[in-house]
Protein backbone atom coordinates (compact mmCIF):
# COMPACT_ATOMS: atom_id res chain seq x y z
CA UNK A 1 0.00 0.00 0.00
CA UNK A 2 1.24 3.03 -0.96
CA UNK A 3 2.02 5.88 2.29
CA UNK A 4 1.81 9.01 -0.50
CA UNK A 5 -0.46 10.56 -1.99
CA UNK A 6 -0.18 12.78 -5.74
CA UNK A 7 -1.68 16.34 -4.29
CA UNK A 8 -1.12 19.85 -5.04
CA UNK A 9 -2.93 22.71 -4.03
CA UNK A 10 -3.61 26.74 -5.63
CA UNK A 11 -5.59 29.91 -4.67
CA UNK A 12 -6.62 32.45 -7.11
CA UNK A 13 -8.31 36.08 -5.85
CA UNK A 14 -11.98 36.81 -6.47
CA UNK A 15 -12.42 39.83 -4.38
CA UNK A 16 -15.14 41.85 -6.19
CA UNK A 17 -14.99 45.18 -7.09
CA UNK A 18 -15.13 48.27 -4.84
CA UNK A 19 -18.65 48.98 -3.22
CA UNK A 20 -20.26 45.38 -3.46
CA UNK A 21 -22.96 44.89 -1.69
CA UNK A 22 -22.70 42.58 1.08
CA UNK A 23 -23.94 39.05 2.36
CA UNK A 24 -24.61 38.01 5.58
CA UNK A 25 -27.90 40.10 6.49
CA UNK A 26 -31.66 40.67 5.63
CA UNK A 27 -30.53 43.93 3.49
CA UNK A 28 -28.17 43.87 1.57
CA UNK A 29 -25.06 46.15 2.70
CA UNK A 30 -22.74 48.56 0.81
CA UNK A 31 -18.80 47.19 1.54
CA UNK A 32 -15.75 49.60 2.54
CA UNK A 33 -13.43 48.15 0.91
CA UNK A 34 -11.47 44.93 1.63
CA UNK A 35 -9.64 43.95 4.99
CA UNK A 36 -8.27 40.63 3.10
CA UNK A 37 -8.34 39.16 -0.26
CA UNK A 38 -11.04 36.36 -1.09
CA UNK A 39 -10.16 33.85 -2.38
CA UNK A 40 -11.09 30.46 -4.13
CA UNK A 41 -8.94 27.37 -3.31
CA UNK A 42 -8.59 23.98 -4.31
CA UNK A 43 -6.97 20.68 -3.49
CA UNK A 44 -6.48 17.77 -6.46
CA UNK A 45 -5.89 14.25 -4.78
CA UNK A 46 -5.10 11.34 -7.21
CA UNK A 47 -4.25 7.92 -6.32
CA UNK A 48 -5.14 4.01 -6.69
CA UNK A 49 -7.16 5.02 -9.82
CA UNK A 50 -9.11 7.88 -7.86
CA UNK A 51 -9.24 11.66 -9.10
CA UNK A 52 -10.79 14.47 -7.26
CA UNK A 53 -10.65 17.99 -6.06
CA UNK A 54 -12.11 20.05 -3.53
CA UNK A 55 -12.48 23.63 -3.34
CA UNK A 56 -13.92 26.19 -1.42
CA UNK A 57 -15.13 29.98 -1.55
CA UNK A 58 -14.47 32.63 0.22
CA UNK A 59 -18.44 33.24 -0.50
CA UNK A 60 -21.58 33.31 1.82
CA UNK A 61 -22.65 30.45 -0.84
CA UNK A 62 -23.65 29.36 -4.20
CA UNK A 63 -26.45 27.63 -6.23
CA UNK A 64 -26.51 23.95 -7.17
CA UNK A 65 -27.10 25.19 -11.04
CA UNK A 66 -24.11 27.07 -10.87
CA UNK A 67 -22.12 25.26 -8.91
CA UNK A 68 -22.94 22.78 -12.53
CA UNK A 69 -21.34 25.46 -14.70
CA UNK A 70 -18.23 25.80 -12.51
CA UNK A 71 -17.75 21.46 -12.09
CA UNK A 72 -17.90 21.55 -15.82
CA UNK A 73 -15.79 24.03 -16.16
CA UNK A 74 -13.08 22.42 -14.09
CA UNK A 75 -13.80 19.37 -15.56
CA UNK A 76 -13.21 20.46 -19.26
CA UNK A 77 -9.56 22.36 -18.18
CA UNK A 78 -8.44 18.91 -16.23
CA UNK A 79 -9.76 16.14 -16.92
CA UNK A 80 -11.04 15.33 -13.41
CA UNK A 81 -14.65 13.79 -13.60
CA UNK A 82 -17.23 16.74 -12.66
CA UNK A 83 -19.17 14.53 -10.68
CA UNK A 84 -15.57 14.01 -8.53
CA UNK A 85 -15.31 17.81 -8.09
CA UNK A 86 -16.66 19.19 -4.81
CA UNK A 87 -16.78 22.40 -3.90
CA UNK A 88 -18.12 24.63 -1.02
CA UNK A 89 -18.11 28.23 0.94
CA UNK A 90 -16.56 29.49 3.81
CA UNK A 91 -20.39 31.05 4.61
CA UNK A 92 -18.30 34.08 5.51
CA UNK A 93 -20.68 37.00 6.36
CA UNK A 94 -17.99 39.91 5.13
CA UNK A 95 -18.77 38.56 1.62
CA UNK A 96 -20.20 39.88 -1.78
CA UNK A 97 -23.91 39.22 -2.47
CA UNK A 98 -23.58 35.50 -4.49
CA UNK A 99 -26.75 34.29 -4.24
CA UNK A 100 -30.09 36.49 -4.09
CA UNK A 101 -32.48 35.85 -1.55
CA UNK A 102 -33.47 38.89 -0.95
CA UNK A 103 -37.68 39.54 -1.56
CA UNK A 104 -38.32 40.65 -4.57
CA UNK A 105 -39.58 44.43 -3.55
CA UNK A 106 -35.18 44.63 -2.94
CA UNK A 107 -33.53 45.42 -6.35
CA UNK A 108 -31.01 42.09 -7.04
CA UNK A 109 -27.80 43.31 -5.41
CA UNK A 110 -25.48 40.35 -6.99
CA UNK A 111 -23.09 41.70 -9.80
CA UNK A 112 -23.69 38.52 -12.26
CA UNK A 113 -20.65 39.66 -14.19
CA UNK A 114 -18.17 39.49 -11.04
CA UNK A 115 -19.79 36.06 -10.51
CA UNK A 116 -19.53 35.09 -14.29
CA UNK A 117 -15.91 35.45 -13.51
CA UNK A 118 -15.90 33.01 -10.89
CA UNK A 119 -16.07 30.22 -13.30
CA UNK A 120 -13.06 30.93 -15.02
CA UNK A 121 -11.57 31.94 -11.76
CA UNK A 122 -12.71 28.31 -10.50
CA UNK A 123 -11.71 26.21 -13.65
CA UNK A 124 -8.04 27.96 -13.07
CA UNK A 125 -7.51 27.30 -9.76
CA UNK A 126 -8.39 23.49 -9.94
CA UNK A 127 -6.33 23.21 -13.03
CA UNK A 128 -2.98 24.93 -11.08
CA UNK A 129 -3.56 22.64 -8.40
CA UNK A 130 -3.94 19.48 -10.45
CA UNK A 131 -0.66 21.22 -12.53
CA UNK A 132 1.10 21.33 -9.02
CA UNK A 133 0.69 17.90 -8.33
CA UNK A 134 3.57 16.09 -6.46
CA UNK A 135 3.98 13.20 -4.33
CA UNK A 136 2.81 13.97 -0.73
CA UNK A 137 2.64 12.43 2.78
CA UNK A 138 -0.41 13.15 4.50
CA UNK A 139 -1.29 13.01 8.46
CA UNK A 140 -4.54 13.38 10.75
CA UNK A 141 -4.62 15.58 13.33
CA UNK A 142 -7.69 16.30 15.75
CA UNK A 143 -7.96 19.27 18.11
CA UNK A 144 -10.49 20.98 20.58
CA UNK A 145 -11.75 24.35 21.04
CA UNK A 146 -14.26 24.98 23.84
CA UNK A 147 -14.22 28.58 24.04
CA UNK A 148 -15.32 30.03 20.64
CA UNK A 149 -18.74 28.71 19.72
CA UNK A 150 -21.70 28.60 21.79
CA UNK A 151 -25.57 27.13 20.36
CA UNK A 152 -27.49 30.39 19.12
CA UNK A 153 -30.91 29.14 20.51
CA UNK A 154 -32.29 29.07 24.39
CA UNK A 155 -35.33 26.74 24.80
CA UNK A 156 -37.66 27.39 27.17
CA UNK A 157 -40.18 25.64 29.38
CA UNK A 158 -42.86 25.69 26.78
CA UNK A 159 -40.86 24.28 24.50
CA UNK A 160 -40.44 27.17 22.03
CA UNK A 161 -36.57 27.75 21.51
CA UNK A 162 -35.51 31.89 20.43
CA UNK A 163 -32.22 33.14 19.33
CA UNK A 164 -29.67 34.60 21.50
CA UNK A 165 -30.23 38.03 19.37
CA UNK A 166 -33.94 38.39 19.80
CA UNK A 167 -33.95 37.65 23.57
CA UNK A 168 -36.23 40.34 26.22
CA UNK A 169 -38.41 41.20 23.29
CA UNK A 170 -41.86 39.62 25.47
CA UNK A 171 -40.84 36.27 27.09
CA UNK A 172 -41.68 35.34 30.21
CA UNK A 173 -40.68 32.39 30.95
CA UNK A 174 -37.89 30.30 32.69
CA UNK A 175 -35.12 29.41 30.22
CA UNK A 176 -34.18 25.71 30.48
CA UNK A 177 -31.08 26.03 28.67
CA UNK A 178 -29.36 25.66 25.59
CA UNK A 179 -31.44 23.92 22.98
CA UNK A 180 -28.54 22.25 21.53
CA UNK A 181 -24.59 21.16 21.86
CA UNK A 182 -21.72 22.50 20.35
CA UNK A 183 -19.47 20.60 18.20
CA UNK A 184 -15.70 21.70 20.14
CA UNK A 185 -13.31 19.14 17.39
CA UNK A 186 -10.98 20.19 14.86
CA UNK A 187 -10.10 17.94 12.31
CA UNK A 188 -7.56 18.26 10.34
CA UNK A 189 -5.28 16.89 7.30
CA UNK A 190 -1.90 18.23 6.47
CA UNK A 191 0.31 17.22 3.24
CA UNK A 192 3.86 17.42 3.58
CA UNK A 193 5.93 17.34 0.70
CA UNK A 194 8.87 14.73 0.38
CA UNK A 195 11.16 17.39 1.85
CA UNK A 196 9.26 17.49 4.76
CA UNK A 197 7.76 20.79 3.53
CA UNK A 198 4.10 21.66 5.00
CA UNK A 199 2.34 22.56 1.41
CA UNK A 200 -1.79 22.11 2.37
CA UNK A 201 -4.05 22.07 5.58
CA UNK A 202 -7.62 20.87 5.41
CA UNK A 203 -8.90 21.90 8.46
CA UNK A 204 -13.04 21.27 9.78
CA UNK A 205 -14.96 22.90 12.57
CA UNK A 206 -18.66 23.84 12.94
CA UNK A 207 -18.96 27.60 13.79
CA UNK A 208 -21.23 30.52 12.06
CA UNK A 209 -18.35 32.56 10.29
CA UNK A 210 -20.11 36.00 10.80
CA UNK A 211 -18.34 37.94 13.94
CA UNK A 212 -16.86 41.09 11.76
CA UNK A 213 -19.64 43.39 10.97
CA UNK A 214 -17.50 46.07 10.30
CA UNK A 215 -18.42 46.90 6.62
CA UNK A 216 -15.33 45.59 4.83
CA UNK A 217 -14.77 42.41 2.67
CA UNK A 218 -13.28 39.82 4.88
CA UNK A 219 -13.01 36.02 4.65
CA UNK A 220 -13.24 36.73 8.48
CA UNK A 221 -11.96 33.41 11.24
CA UNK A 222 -10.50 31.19 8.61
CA UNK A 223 -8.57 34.44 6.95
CA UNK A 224 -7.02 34.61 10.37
CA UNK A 225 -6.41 31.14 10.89
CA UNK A 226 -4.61 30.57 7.38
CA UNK A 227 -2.41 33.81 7.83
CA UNK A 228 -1.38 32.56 11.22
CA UNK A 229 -0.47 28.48 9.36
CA UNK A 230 1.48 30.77 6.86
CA UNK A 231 3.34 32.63 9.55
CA UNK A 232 4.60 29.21 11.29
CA UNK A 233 5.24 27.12 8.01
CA UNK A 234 6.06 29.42 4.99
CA UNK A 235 4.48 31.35 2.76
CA UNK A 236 3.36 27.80 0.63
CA UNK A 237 0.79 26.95 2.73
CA UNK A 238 -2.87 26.72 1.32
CA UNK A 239 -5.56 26.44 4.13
CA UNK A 240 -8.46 25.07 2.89
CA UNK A 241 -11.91 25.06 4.99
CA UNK A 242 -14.16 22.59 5.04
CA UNK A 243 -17.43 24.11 7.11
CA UNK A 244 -18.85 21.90 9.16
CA UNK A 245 -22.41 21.63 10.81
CA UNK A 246 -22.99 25.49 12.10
CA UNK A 247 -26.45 26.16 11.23
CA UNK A 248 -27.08 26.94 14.80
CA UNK A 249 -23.43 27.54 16.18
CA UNK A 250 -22.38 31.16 16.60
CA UNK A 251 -19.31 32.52 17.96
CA UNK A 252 -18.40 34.21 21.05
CA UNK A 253 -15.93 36.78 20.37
CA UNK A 254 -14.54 38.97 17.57
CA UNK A 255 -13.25 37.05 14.24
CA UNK A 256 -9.77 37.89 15.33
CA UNK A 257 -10.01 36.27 18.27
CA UNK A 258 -11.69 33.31 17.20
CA UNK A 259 -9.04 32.54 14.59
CA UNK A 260 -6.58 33.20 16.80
CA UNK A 261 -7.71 30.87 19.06
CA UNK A 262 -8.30 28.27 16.66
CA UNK A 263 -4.96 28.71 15.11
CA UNK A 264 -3.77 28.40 18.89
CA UNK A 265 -5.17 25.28 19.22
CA UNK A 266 -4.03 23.41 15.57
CA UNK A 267 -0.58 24.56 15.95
CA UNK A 268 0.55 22.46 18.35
CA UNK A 269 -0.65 19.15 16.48
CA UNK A 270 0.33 20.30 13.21
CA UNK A 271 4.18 20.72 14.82
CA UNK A 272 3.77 16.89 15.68
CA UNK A 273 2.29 15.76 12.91
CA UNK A 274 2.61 11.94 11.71
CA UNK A 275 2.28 10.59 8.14
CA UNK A 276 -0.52 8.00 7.97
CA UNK A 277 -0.10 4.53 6.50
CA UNK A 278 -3.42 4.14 4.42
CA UNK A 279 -4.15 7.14 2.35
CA UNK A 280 -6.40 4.91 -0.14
CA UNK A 281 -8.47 7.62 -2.03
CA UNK A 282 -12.44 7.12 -2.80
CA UNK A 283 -15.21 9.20 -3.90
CA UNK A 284 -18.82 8.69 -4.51
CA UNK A 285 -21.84 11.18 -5.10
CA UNK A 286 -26.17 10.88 -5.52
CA UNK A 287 -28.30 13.00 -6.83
CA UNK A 288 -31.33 12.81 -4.70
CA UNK A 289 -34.43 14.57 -4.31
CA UNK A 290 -35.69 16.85 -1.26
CA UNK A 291 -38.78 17.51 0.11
CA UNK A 292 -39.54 21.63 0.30
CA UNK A 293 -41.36 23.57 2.93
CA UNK A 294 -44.63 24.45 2.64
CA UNK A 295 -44.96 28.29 1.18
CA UNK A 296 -48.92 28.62 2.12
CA UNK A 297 -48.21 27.37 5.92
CA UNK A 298 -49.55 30.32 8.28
CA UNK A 299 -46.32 31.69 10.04
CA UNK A 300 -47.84 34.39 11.67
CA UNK A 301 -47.86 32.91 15.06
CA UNK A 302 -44.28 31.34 14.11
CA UNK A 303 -42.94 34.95 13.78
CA UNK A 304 -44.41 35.53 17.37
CA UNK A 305 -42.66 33.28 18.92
CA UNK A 306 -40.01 34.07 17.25
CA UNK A 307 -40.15 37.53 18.54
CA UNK A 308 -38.34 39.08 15.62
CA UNK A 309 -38.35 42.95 15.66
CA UNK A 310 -41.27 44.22 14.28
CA UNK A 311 -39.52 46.32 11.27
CA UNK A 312 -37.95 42.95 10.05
CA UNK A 313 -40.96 40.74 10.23
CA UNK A 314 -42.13 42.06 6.72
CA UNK A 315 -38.78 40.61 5.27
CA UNK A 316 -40.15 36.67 6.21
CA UNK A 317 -44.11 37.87 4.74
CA UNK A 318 -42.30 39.28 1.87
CA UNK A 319 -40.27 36.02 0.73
CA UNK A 320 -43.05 33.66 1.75
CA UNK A 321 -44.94 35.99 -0.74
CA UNK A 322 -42.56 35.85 -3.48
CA UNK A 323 -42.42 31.65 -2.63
CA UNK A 324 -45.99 31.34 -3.07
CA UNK A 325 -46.02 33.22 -6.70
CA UNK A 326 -44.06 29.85 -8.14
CA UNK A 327 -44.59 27.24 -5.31
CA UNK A 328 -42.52 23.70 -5.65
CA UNK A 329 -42.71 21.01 -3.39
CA UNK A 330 -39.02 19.53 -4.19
CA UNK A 331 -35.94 20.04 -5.08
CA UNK A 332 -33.07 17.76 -6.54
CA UNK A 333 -29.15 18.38 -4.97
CA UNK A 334 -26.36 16.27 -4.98
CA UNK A 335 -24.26 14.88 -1.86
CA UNK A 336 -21.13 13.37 -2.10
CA UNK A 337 -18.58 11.61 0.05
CA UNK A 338 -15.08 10.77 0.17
CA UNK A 339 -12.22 9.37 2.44
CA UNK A 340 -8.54 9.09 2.65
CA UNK A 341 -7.74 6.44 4.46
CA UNK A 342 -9.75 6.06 7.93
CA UNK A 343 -10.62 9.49 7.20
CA UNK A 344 -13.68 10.27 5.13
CA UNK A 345 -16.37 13.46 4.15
CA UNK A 346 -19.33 13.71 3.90
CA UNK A 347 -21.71 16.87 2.93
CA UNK A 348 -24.83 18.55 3.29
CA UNK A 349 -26.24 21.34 1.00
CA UNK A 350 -26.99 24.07 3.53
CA UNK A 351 -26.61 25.02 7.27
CA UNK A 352 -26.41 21.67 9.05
CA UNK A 353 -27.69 22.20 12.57
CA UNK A 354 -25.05 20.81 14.81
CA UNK A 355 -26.88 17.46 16.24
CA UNK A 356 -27.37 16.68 12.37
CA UNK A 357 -23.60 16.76 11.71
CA UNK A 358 -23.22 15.11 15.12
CA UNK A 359 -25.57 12.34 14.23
CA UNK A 360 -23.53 11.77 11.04
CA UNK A 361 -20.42 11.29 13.07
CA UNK A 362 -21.51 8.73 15.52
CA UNK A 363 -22.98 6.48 12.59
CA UNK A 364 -20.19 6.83 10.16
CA UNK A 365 -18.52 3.44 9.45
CA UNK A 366 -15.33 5.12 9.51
CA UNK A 367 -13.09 5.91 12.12
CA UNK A 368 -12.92 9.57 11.33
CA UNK A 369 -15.99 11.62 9.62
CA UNK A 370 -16.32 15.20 9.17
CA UNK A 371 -19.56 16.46 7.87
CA UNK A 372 -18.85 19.36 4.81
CA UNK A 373 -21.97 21.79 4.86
CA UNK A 374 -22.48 24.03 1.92
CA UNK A 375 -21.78 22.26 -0.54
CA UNK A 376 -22.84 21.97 -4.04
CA UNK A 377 -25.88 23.60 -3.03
CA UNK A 378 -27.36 26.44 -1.11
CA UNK A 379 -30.82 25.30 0.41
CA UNK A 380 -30.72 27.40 3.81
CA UNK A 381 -30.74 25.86 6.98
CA UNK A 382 -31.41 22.24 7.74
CA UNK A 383 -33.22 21.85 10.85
CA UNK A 384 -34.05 18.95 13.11
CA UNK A 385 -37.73 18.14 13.97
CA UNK A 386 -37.11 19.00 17.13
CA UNK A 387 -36.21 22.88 15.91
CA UNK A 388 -38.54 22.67 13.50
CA UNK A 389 -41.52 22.59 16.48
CA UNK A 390 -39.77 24.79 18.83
CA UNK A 391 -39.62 27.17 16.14
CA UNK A 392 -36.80 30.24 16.28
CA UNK A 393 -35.57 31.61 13.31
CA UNK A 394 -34.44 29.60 10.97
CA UNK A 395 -37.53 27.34 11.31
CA UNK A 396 -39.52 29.93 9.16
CA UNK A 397 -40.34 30.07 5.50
CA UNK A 398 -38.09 32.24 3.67
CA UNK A 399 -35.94 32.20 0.73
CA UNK A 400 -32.71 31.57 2.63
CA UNK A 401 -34.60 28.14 4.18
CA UNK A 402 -36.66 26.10 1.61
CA UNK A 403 -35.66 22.65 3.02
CA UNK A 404 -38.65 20.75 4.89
CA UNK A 405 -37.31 19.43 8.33
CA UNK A 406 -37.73 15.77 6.86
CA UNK A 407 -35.07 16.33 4.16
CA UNK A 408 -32.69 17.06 7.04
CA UNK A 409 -33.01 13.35 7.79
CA UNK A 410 -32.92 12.33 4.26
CA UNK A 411 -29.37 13.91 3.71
CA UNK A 412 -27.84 12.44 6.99
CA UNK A 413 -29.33 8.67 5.96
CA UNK A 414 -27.87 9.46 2.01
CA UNK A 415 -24.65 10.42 3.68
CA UNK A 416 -24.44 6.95 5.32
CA UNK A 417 -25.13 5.10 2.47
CA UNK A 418 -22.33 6.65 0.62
CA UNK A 419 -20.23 6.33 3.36
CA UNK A 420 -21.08 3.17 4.19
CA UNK A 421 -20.33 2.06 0.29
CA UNK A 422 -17.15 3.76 0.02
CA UNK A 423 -15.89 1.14 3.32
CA UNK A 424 -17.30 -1.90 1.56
CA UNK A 425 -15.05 -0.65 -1.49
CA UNK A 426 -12.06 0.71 0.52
């Protein structure tokens, strides 16, 4: 069995132009310029037979049509099947508009032909990395942090649960606590050269990436975290992201600190780092098809309980609204996994709550599973049942969450089927 793997790894800029409007609330926002370049990166793997790539944006996130055009893309400049590209988004909130689901009262704030760019931008970086190739070593690491994330949603002893940032608007009731973990591990993959030489870091860890809020474009906590792998291994280093279940994580302090503090925590490992024996590559994908929520539900009393401010409710009416003018019932999306080694992926695409990517974890047939959210698609959040009654934000009907609580379930019993067919192949 082979202990290397061929891998090579590129970044290419796709910071928009001056003034783009911004992701990452329910208006969109005029940008001050950037604190840090955005970028897209990407990661080729090949070996026993097996070619892939995956690549993320520095993007709040993406549609599954044109997530098609940029595979193909890709595809056409390397060679590598489209159905074994993957890609995703950091979900950073400093971002350019790149999707629109805004209501349609809001002019469309996405500049289609910075976006048409990203194609190009895409097919080029995948290419450089497959160009870059070389024979690599590659190790597992895992590390904790406690101190950065914290659940975003209190339930209470009626069983409603409400967001942390729409607390004291009416309720009077005794909090029971939080209505959901946190996910505290970092995984992470790191590909040394033959030299020795730290070229790539695939790091994983469920948190919201949407502390900055100062106006500028920023690729916020994972900016930080690969500046600070750069600082202690060379300027070679490509940190990639891989997002994992945050739908209803949130941080507790600034971005800076947050990276900081994740970087804190990595560094040590990656210093110690140990090649593994079995870096056997697979990759599998599905097409499958999701069930949508309902756009003629009544969410009225929903949006009580919510206890949104009153000048934002209209925002939720609006998009149900603009839902209800072309209803569907379904959607089709793809999922995909992958392993190397005793290591393996597997995605969801939109914001996995936390127990979801949990769940996925403890019933992996691997060793080692880290769920990818974001990826290939852009549904909005994917709720449990259990938020889905309690209610809370992200359990109403809006453009930015289509996906019925049930498909939640759907994608985390796909997942295992994948995963559990890449292990009987492996």
């Amino acid at each position: 069995m082979s202990s290397t793997l061929l891998v090579g790894a590129a970044e290419i800029d796709i910071t928009p132009p001056y003034g783009a409007k911004m992701a990452g609330a329910l208006v969109p926002r005029p940008s001050a310029g950037a604190a840090d370049p955005l970028f897209v990166k990407a990661i080729v793997l090949e070996g026993n037979g097996v070619r892939m790539a995956y690549a993320v944006f520095d993007l709040i996130g993406l549609t599954l049509a044109f997530g098609e055009q940029l595979k193909a893309a890709a595809s056409a400049a390397t060679g590598i099947p489209a159905e074994n590209i993957v890609w995703s988004c950091t979900h950073t909130h400093s971002g350019p508009v790149s999707i629109n689901l805004f209501p349609s009262d809001v002019p469309d704030p996405v500049d289609y032909m910075w976006q048409e760019s990203l194609i190009g931008k895409f097919a080029a970086c995948v290419a450089e990395a497959d160009r870059q190739k070389a024979p690599m070593r590659v190790s597992r690491m895992r590390a904790y942090q406690l101190g950065v994330s914290y659940n975003r949603r209190l339930r209470y002893k009626d069983g409603r649960e409400i967001n942390t940032w729409l607390l004291n608007q009416g309720e009077d009731l005794q909090c029971v606590g939080a209505a959901g973990p946190i996910d505290p591990e970092i995984g992470m993959l790191a590909f040394d050269d033959e030299a020795g030489t730290l070229q790539a870091v695939l790091f994983n860890f469920a948190l919201h990436n949407n502390a900055r809020g100062d106006g500028k474009l920023s690729a916020e906590y994972t900016a930080v975290v690969a500046a600070r792998l750069r600082e202690a291994f060379g300027p070679q280093v490509v940190t990639l992201f891989m997002p994992g279940a945050c739908g209803d994580q949130n941080p507790v302090a600034s971005y800076r600190q947050t990276g900081d503090a994740l970087a804190e925590a990595m560094l040590p490992y990656l210093w110690k780092r140990t090649p593994m024996e079995d870096v056997s590559l697979g990759i599998t994908s599905r097409r499958i098809i999701l069930p949508l929520r309902d756009p003629f539900m009544d969410q009225e009393k929903r949006l009580q309980k919510a206890q949104w401010w009153k000048d934002v409710e209209d925002f939720f009416r609006k998009s149900q609204a603009d839902l209800q003018r072309e209803p569907r019932t379904q959607a089709e999306t793809v999922v995909h996994a992958w392993h190397i080694g005793e290591v393996s992926f597997a995605t969801f695409p939109g914001e996995a709550f936390v127990e979801l990517g949990l769940q996925l974890k403890r019933a992996s047939p691997f060793p080692w599973t880290y769920p990818v959210e974001l990826c290939n698609d852009c549904l909005g959040y994917l709720v449990t049942s259990q938020a889905w009654e309690a209610g809370g934000y992200e359990s109403l009907v809006s453009s930015a969450a289509i996906a019925a609580p049930e498909a939640s379930e759907m994608i985390v019993e796909e997942d295992l089927r994948l995963l559990n067919e890449l292990i009987e192949n492996k």
